[in-house]
Protein backbone atom coordinates (compact mmCIF):
# COMPACT_ATOMS: atom_id res chain seq x y z
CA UNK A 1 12.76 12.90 -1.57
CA UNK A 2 12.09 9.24 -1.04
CA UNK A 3 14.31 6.47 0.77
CA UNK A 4 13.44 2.72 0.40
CA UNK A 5 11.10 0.73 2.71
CA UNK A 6 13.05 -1.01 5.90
CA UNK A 7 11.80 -4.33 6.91
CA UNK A 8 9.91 -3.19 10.13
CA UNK A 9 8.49 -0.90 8.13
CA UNK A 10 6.48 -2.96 5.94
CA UNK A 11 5.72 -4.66 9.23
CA UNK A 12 4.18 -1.58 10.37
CA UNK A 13 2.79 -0.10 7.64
CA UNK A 14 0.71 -3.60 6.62
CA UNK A 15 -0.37 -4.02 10.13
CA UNK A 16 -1.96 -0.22 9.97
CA UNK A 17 -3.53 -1.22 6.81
CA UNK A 18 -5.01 -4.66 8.47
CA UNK A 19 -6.09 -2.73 11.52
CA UNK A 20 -7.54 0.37 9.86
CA UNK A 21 -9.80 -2.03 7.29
CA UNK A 22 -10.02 -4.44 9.23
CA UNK A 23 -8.77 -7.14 7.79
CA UNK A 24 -5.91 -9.86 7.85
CA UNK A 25 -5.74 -10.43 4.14
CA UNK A 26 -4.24 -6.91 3.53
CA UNK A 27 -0.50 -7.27 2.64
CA UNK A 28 2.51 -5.40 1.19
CA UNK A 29 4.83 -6.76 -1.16
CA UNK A 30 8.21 -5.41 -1.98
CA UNK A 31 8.49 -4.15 -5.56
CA UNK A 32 11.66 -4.91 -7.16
CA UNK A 33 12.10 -2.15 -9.45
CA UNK A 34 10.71 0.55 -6.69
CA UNK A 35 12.08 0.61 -3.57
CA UNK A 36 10.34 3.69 -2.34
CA UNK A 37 6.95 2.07 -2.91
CA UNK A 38 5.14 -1.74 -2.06
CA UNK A 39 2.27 -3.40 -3.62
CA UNK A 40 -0.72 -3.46 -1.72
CA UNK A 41 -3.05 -7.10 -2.16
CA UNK A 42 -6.22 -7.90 -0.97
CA UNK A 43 -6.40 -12.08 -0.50
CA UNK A 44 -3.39 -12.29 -3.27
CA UNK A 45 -5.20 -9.80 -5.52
CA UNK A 46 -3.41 -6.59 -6.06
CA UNK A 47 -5.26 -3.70 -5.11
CA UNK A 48 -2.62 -0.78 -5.24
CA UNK A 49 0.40 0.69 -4.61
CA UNK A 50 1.75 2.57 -1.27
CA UNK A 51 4.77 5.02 -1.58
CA UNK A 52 6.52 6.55 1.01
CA UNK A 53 7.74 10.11 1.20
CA UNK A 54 10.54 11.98 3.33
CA UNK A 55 10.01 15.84 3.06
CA UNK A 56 11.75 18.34 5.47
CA UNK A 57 12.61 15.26 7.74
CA UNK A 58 8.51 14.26 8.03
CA UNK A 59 7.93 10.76 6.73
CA UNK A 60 4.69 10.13 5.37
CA UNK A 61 2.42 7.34 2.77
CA UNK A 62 0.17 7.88 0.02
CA UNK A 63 -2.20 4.74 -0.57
CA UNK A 64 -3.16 4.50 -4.30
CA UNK A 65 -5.92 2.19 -5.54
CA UNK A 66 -7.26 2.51 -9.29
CA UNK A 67 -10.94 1.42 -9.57
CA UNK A 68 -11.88 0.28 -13.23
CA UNK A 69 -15.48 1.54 -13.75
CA UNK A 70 -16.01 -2.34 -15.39
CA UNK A 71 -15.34 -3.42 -11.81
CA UNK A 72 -18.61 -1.29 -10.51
CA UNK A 73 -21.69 -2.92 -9.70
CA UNK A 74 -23.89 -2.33 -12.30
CA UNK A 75 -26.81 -0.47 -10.02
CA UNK A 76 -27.05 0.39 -6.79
């Protein structure tokens, strides 16, 4: 089951993300028709989606990012 994000919890939850790749430009924003998920952006860019979910009374996240294969470099 899944509840909707509080404020200090996309405080949280952004700051982890900041800390943990370090970097500042990470954000969440609040997704009107979802409230048990946020938009995760990179500089503005959208990157993914985080959704939170309450089972047995643990809380926990799951970080989704889709990777087009046209977004690859070409060789490595």
């Amino acid at each position: 089951m899944s509840s909707a994000f509080s404020k200090p919890e996309y405080a949280r939850l952004q700051k982890y993300l900041q800390d943990k790749f370090s970097n500042p430009k990470i954000a969440l924003v609040e997704r009107k028709e979802a409230k048990d998920s946020a938009e995760v952006t990179l500089a503005g860019e959208f990157i993914g989606v985080i959704y939170k979910d309450e089972d047995d009374g643990e809380v926990s996240y799951d970080f989704n990012m889709a990777i087009l294969a046209m977004d690859l470099p070409a060789d490595v």
